[in-house]
Protein backbone atom coordinates (compact mmCIF):
# COMPACT_ATOMS: atom_id res chain seq x y z
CA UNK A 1 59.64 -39.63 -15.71
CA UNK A 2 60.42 -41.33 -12.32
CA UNK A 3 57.13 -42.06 -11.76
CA UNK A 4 57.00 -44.30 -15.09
CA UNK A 5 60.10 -45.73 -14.20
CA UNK A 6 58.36 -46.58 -10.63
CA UNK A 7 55.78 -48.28 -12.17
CA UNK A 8 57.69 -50.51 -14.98
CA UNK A 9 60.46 -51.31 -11.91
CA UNK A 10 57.21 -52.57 -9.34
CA UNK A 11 55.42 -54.42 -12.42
CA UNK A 12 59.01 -56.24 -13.70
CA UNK A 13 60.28 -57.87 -16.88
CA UNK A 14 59.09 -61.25 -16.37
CA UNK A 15 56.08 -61.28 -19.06
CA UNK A 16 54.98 -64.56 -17.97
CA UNK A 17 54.28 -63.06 -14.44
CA UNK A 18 50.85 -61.98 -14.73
CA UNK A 19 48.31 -64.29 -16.95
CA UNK A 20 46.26 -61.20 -18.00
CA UNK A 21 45.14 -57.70 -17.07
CA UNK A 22 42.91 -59.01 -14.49
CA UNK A 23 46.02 -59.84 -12.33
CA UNK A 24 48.00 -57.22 -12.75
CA UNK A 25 45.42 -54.51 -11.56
CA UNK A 26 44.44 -56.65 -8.86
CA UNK A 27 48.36 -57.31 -8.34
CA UNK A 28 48.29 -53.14 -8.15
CA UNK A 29 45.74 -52.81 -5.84
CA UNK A 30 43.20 -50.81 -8.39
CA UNK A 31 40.84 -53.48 -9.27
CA UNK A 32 38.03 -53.28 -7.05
CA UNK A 33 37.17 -56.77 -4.82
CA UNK A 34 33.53 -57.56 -4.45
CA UNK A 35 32.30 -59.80 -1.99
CA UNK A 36 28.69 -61.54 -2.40
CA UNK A 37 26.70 -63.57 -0.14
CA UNK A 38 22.66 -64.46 -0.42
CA UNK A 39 21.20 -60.66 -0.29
CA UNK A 40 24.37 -58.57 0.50
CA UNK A 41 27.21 -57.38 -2.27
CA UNK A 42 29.89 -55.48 -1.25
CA UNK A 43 32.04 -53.35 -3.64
CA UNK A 44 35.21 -52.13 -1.78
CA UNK A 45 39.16 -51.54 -2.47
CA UNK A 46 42.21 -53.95 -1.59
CA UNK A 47 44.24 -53.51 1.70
CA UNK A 48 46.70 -56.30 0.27
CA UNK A 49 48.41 -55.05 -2.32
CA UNK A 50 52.14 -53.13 -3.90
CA UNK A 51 51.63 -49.85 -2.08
CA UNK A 52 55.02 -48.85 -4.03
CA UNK A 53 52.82 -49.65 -7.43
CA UNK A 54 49.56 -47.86 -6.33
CA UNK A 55 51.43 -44.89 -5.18
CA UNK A 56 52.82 -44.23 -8.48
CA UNK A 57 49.62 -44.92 -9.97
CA UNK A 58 47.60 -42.09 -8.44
CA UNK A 59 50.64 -39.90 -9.50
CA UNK A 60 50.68 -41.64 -12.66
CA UNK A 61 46.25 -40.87 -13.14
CA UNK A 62 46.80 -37.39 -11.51
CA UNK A 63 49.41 -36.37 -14.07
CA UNK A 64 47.69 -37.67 -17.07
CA UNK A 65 44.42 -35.56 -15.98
CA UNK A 66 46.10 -32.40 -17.92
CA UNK A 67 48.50 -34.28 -20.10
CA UNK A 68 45.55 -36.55 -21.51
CA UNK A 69 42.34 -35.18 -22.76
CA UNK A 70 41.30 -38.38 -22.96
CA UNK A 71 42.16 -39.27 -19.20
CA UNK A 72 40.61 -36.24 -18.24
CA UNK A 73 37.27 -37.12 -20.42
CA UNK A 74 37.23 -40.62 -18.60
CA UNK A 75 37.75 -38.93 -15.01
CA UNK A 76 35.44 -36.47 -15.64
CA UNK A 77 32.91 -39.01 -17.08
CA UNK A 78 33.23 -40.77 -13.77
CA UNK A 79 33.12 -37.66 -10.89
CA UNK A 80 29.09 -37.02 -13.51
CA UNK A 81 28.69 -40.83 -12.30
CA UNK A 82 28.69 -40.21 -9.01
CA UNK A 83 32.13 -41.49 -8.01
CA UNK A 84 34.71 -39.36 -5.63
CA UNK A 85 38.15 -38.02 -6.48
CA UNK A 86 39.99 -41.17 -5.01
CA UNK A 87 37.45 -43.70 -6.81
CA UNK A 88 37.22 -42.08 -10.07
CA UNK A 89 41.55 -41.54 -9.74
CA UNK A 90 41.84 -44.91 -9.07
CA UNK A 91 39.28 -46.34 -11.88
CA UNK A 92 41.47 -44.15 -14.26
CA UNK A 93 44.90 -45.71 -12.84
CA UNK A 94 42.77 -49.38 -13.46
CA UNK A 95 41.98 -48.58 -17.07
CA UNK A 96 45.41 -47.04 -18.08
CA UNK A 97 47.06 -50.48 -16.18
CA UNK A 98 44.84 -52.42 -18.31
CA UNK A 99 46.47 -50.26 -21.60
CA UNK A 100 49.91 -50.52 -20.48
CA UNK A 101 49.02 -54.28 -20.10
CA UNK A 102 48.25 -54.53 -23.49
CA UNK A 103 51.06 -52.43 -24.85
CA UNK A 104 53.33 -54.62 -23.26
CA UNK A 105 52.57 -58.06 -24.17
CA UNK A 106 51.72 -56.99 -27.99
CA UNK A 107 54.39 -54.85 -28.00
CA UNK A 108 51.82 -51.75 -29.82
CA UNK A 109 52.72 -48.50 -28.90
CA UNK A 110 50.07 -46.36 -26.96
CA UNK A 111 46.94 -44.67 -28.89
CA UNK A 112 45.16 -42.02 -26.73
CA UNK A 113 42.69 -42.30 -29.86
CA UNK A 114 41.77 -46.47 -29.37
CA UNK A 115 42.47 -45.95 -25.31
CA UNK A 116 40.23 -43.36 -24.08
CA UNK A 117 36.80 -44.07 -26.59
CA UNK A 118 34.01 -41.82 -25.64
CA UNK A 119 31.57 -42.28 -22.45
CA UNK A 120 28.29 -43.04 -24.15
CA UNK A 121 25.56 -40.46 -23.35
CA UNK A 122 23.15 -42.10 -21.13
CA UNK A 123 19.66 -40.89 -21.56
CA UNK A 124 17.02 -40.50 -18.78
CA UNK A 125 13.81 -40.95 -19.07
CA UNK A 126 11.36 -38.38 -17.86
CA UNK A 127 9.14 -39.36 -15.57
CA UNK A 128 5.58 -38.35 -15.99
């Protein structure tokens, strides 16, 4: 409950304050920065960011892991990609940032059912 509360305090009631998703999450620290030049791309987290906000995010992600199946499908989904705990916790805090984003400015409640859509099954090719 606090940690809702947490979250909704850091993000404010100014609707106009963030143009889209985009800024909130990057606002929050999740979205990842990626920095490209000729031959090298680096994918890496933010250092400048609301360290209130992405606190109560991983608590927020953690939390829904056995509240949501459909958190817990996405998380999952990501640790078979190859991600860590931390990455695929804070991919899952990006997404649900992205829905609360959404629920906010259209003023639609949450559906777990539209939110969390399957991962599609990627098939591999043998090799012969």
């Amino acid at each position: 409950m606090l940690t809702g509360a947490r979250v909704l305090a850091e993000i404010g009631d100014d609707r106009t304050r963030f143009a889209d998703a985009r800024s909130l999450k990057a606002y929050a620290g999740s979205a990842p920065i990626t920095r490209a030049s000729g031959k090298k791309r680096f994918v890496g987290r933010r250092f400048i960011k609301n360290d209130r906000l992405i606190n109560a995010g991983f608590l927020w992600a953690f939390s829904s892991l056995k509240a949501s199946p459909g958190a817990y499908a996405h998380y999952r989904g990501r640790r078979d990609r190859g991600d860590w705990h931390a990455q695929a916790q804070r991919h899952l805090f990006n997404r649900m940032l992205g829905q609360l984003f959404h629920c906010l400015q259209t003023g639609q409640l949450f559906d777990e059912q539209r939110a969390f859509t399957p991962f599609p099954e990627v098939e591999v090719a043998a090799a012969a």
